[in-house]
Protein backbone atom coordinates (compact mmCIF):
# COMPACT_ATOMS: atom_id res chain seq x y z
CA UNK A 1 0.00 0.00 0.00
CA UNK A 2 2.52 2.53 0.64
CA UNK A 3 4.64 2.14 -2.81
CA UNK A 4 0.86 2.40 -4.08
CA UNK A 5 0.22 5.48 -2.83
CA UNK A 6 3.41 6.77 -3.41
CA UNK A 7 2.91 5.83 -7.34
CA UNK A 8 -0.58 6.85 -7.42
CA UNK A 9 0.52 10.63 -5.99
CA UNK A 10 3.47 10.66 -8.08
CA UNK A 11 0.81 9.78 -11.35
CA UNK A 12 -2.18 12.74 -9.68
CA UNK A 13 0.12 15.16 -9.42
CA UNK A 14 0.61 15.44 -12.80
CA UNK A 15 -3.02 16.60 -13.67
CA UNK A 16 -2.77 18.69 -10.45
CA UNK A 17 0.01 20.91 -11.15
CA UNK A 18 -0.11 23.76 -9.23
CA UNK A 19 0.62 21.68 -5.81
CA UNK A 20 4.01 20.59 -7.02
CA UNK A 21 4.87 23.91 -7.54
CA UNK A 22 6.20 26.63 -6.06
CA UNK A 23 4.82 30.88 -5.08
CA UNK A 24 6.32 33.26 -7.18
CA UNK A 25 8.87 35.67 -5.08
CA UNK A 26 6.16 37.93 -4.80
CA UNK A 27 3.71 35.52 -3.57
CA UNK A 28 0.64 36.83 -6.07
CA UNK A 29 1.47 33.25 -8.64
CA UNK A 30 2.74 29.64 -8.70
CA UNK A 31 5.44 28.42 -10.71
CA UNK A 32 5.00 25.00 -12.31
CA UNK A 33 8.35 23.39 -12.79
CA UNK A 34 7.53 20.22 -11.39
CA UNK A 35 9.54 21.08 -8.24
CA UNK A 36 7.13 18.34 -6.07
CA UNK A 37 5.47 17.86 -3.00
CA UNK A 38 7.46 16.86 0.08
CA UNK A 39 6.77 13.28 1.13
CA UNK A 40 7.95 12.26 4.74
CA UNK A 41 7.89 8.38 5.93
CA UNK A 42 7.07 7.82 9.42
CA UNK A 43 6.62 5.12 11.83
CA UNK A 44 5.08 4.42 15.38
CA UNK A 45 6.09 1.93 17.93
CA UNK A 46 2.38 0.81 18.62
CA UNK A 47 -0.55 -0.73 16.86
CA UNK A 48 -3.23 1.56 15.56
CA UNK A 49 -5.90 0.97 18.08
CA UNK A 50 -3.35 1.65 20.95
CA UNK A 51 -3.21 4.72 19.62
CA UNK A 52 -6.54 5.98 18.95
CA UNK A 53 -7.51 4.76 22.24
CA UNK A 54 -5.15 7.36 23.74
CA UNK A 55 -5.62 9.93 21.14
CA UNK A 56 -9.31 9.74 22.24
CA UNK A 57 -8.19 11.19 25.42
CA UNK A 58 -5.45 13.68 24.28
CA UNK A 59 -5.67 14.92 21.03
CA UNK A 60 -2.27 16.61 20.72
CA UNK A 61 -1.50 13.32 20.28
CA UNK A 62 -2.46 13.66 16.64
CA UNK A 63 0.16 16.27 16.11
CA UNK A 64 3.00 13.93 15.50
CA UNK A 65 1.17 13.26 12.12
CA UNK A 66 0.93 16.85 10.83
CA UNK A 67 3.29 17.57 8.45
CA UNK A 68 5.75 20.44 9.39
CA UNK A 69 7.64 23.10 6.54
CA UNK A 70 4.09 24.40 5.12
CA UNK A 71 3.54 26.01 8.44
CA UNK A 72 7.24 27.82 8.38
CA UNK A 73 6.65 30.21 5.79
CA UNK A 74 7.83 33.54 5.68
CA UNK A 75 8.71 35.99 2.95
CA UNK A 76 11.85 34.78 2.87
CA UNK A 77 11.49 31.67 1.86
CA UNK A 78 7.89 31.70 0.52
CA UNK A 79 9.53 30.82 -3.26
CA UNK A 80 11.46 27.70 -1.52
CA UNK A 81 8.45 25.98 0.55
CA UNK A 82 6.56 23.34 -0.94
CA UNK A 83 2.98 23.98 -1.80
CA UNK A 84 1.67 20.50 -0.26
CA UNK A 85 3.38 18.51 2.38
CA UNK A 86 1.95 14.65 2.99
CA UNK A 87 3.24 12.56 5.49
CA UNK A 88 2.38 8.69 5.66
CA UNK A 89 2.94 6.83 8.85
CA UNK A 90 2.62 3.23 9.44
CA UNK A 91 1.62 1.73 12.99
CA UNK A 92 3.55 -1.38 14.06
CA UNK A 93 0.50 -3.58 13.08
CA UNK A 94 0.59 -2.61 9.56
CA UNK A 95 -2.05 -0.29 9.39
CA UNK A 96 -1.38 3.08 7.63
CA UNK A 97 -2.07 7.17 8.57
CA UNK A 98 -1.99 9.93 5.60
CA UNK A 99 -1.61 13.47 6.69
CA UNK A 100 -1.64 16.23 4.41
CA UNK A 101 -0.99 19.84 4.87
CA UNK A 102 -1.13 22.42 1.85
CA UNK A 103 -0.91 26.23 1.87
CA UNK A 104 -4.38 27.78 2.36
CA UNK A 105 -3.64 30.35 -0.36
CA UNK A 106 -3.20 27.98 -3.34
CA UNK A 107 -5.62 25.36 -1.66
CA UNK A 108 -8.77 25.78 -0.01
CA UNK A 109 -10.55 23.01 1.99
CA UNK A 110 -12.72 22.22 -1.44
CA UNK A 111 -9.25 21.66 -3.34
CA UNK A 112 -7.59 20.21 -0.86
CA UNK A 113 -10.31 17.20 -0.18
CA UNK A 114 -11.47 16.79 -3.87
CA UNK A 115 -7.40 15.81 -4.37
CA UNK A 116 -7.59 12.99 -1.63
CA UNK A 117 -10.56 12.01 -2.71
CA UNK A 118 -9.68 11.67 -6.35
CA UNK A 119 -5.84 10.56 -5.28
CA UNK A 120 -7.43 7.25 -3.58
CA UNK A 121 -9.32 6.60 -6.58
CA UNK A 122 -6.14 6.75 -8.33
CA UNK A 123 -5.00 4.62 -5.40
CA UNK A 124 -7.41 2.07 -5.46
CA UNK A 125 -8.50 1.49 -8.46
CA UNK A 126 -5.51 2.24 -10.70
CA UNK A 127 -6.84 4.65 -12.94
CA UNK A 128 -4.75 5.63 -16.16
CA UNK A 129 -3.36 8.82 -16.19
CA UNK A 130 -4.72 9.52 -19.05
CA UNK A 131 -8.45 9.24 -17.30
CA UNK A 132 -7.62 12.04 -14.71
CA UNK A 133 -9.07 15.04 -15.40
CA UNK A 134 -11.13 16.25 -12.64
CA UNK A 135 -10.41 19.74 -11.73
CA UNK A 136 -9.78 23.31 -13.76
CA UNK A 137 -7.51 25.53 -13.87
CA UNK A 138 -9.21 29.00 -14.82
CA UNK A 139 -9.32 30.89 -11.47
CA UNK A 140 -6.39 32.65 -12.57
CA UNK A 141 -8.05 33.82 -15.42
CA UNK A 142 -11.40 35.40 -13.68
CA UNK A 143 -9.39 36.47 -10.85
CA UNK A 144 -5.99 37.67 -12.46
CA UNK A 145 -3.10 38.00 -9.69
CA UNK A 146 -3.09 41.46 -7.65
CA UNK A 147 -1.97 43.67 -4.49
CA UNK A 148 -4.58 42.76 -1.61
CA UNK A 149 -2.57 44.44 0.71
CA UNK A 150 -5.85 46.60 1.60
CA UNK A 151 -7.93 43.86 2.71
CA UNK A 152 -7.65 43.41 6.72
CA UNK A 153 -5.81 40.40 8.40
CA UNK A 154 -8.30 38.40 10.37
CA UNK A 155 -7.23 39.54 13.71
CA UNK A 156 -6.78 35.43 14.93
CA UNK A 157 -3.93 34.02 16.71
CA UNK A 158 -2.48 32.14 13.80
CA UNK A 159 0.20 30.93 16.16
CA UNK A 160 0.93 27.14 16.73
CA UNK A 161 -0.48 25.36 18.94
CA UNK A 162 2.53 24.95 21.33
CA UNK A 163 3.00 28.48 20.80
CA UNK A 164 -0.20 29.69 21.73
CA UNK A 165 -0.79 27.11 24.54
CA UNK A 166 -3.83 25.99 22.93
CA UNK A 167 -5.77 22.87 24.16
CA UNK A 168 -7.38 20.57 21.79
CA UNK A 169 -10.67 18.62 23.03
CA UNK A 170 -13.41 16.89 21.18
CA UNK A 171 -16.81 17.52 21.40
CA UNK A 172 -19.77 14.89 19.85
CA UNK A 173 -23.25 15.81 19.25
CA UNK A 174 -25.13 12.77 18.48
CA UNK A 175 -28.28 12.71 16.48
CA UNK A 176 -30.85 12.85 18.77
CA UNK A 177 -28.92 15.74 20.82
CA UNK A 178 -29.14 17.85 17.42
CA UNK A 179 -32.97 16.88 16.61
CA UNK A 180 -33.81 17.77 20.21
CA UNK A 181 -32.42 21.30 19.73
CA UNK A 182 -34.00 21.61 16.57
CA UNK A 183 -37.15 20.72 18.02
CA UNK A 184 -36.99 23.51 20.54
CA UNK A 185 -36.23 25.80 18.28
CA UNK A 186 -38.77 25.15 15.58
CA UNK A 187 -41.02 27.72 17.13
CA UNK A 188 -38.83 30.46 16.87
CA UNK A 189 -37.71 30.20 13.51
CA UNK A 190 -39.55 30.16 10.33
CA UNK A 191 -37.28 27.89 8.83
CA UNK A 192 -35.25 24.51 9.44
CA UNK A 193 -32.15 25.15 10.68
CA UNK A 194 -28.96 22.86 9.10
CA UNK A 195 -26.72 20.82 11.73
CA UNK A 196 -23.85 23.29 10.89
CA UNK A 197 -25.88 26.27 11.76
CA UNK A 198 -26.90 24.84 15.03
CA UNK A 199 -23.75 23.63 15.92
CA UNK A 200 -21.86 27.03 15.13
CA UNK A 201 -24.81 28.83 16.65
CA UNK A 202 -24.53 26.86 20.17
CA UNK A 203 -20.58 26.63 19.74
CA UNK A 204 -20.28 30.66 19.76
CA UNK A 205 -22.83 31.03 22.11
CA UNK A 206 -21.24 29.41 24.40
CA UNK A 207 -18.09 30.76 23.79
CA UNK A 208 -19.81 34.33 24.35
CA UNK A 209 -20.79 32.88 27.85
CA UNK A 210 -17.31 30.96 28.55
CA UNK A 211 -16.13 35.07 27.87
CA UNK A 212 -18.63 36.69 30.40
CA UNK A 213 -17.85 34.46 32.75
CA UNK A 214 -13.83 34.63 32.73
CA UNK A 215 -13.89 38.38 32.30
CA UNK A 216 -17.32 39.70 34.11
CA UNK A 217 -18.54 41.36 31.08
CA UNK A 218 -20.21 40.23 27.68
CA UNK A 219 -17.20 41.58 24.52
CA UNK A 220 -18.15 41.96 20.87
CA UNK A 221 -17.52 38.91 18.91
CA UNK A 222 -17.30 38.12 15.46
CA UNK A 223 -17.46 34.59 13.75
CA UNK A 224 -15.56 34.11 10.42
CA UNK A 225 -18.05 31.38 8.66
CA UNK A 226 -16.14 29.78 5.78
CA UNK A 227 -18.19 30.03 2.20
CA UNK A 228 -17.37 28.06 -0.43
CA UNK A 229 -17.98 30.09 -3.83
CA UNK A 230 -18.30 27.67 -6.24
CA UNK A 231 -21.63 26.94 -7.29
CA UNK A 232 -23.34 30.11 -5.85
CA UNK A 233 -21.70 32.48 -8.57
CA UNK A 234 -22.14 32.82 -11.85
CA UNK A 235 -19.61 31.27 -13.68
CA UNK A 236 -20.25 27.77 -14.50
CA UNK A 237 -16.65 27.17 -15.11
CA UNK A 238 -15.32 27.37 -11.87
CA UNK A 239 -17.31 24.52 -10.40
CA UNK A 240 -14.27 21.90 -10.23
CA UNK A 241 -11.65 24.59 -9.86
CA UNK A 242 -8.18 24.30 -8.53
CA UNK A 243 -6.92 27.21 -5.76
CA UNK A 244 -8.83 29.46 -3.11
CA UNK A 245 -12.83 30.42 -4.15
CA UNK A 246 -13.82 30.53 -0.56
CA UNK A 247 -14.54 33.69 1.64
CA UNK A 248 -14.59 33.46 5.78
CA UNK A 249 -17.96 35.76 6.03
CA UNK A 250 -17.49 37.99 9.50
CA UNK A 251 -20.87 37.52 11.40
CA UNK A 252 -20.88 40.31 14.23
CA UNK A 253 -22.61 39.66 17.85
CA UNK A 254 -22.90 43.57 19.13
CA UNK A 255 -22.26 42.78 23.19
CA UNK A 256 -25.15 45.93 23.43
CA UNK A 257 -27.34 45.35 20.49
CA UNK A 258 -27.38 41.08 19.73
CA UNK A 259 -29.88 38.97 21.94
CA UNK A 260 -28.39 35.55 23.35
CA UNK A 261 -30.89 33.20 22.97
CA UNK A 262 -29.74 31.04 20.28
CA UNK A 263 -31.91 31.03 18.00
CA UNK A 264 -30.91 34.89 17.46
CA UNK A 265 -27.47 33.26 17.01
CA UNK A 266 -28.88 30.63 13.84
CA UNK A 267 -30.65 34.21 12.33
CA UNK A 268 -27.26 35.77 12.23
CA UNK A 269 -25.53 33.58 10.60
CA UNK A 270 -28.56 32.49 8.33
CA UNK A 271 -29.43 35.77 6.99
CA UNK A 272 -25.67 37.11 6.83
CA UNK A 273 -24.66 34.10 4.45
CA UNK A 274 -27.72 34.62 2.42
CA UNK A 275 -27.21 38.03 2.20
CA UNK A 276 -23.70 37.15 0.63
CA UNK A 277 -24.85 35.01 -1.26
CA UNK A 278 -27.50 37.08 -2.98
CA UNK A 279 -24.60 39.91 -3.41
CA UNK A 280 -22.39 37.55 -5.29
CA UNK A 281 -24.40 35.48 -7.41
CA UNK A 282 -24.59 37.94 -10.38
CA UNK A 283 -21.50 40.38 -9.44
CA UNK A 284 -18.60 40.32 -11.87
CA UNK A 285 -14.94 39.42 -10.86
CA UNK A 286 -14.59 42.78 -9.73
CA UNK A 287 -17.03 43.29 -7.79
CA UNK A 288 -17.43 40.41 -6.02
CA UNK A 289 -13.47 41.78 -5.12
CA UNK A 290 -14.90 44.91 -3.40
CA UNK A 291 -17.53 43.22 -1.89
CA UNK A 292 -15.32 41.09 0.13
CA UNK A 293 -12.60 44.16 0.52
CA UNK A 294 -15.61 45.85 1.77
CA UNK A 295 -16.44 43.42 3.54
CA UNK A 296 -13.26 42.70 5.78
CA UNK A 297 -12.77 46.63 6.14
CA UNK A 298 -16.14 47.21 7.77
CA UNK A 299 -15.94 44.14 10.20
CA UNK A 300 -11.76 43.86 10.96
CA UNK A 301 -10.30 46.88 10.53
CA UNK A 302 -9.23 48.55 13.84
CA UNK A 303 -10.11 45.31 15.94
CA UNK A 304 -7.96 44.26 18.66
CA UNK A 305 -8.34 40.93 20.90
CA UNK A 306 -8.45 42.69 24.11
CA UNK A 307 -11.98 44.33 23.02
CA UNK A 308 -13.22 42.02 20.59
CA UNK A 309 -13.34 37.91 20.45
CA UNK A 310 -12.31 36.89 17.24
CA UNK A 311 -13.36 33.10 16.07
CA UNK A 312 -12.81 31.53 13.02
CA UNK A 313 -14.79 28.03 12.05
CA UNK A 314 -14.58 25.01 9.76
CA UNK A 315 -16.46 21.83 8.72
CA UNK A 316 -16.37 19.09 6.83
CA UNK A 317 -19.42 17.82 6.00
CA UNK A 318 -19.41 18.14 2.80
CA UNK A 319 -16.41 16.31 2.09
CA UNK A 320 -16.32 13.73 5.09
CA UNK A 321 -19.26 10.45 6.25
CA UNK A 322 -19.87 11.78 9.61
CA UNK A 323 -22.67 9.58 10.02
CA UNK A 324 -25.83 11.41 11.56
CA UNK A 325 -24.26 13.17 14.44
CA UNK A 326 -21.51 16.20 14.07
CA UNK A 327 -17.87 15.91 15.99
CA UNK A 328 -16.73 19.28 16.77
CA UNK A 329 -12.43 19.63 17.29
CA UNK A 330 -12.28 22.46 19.70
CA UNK A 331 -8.77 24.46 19.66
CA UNK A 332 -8.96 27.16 23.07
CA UNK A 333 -7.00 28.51 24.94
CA UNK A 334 -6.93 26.95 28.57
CA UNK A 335 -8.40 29.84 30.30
CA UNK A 336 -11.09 29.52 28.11
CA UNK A 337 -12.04 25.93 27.79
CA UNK A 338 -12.24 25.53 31.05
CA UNK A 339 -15.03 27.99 31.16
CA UNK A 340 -16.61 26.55 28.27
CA UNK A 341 -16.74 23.06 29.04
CA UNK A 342 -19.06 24.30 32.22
CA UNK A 343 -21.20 25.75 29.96
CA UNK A 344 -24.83 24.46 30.14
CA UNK A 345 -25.54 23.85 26.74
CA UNK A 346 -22.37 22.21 26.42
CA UNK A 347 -22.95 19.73 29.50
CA UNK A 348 -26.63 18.81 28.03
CA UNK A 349 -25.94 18.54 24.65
CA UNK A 350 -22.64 17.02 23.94
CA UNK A 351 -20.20 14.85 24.65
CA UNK A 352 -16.52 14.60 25.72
């Protein structure tokens, strides 16, 4: 299996260019000259189920199988550092772990999981290379390469983990904790609420509270909610495209203005995503450009984390069988989980 999936990359790669390149000097391009991906080989002293048994328990356990070099980027060597790094482990009863870790510029969470998924087809069933051709390479062309120095940094700590001192726990919310909070809800809303908007909803809720109650006051907050472009614009082309199409939506919770119950929380973030939606499903290239500069201006500039809570989210469902229920990874700071864990939403509807 592993000189399979070695062969099989080796043989993808080839129809997906751009990730065995490398960013121009000035960061705004890639440079396809067939440079590669970085492929580490790793092993672990103890049998696969050993391990998820303690990794159940401590998640920073799962760090030893991220990749490191994307995450050491700088200007300085941005033109050096591989575009994808994979690492493949094997556990001392054979069985196998793939890791992969890309540059969020070049590949957003659709990219990156329509390549594994498409890599163990390749992997599996031994597709000829001349059968690959599953993603397009026109982004470039829409969106030509330019200065975004204007656009605000999402004020996050994009520190490492062991730099930051964040904790990692797990969180499940099993299917008849989500349909019980949808049935509670149903009276408040005039529409059925997805499992991702509940689960974000509740999440920064109680993140709000886990605030209040380590500070003694309720802060501003605002929740970047990732959006995934393709298919909601209008440009047909860009369906199966290669690179970055997505946009992390700020959705703002005024401490003086915002009500907490949560189903003011699912409203939010409803009617702010359909909102951007609406704005970007006819707008042109450009404009969707200054909507998003707009945008980011409006809801990051001047923001600071000693007045503000920044949050940033993810999911998978999309791209992963999760089954019926929704696992939550939850990356705080100690302080703060701590708080959070205590929170009573938290204690009745999940669990860890």
């Amino acid at each position: 299996m592993e000189h399979q999936l070695e062969e099989s990359l080796s043989r993808i790669l080839s129809h997906v260019y751009p990730a065995a390149g490398r960013f121009t000097e000035d960061g705004f391009s890639i440079l396809c000259l067939d440079q590669g991906v970085t492929y580490i080989k790793a092993t672990v002293n103890c049998p696969h189920d050993d391990f998820l048994e303690q990794a159940n328990k401590d998640l920073d356990l799962t760090l030893s199988f991220w990749p490191e070099g994307i995450m050491d980027v700088d200007e300085t060597n941005i033109f050096l550092t591989p575009i994808m790094v994979v690492q493949v482990t094997k556990f001392q009863c054979g069985g196998l772990a793939l890791s992969i870790s890309t540059s969020h510029p070049a590949m957003d969470g659709f990219t990156k999981f329509t390549f594994v998924y498409e890599w163990s087809k390749v992997c599996k069933l031994g597709i000829p290379s001349k059968e690959i051709n599953f993603m397009s390479f026109n982004l470039g062309t829409l969106f030509p390469a330019r200065d975004i120095s204007e656009i605000p940094e999402t004020p996050v700590d994009e520190g490492k983990r062991t730099e930051s001192k964040l904790i990692a726990k797990k969180f499940v919310f099993g299917e008849a904790s989500i349909s019980n909070l949808r049935e509670k809800l149903s009276g408040a809303l005039s529409f059925k609420p997805s499992r991702v908007e509940i689960i974000t909803a509740l999440l920064w809720r109680s993140l709000i509270c886990a605030s209040r109650a380590r500070s003694g006051h309720l802060k501003q907050s605002v929740m970047a909610f990732p959006f995934n472009l393709r298919h909601k614009v209008d440009f047909p082309e860009v369906a199966n495209a290669f690179g970055n199409f997505i946009i992390e939506i700020p959705i703002k919770f005024e401490a003086d203005e915002t009500k907490m119950e949560l189903y003011h929380f699912i409203k939010m973030i409803r009617e702010t995503v359909q909102q951007i939606t609406s704005d970007c499903a006819k707008a042109s290239p450009e404009e969707i450009i200054s909507l998003v500069v707009n945008l980011y201006k409006e809801c990051y500039a001047g923001q600071n984390g000693d007045a503000t809570m920044m949050l940033r989210s993810s999911h998978a469902q999309a791209f992963a069988e999760c089954g019926t229920g929704i696992v939550v990874q939850m990356d705080l700071h100690e302080a703060y989980m701590n708080f959070f864990e205590r929170d009573h939403d938290i204690m009745d509807f999940a669990k860890f």
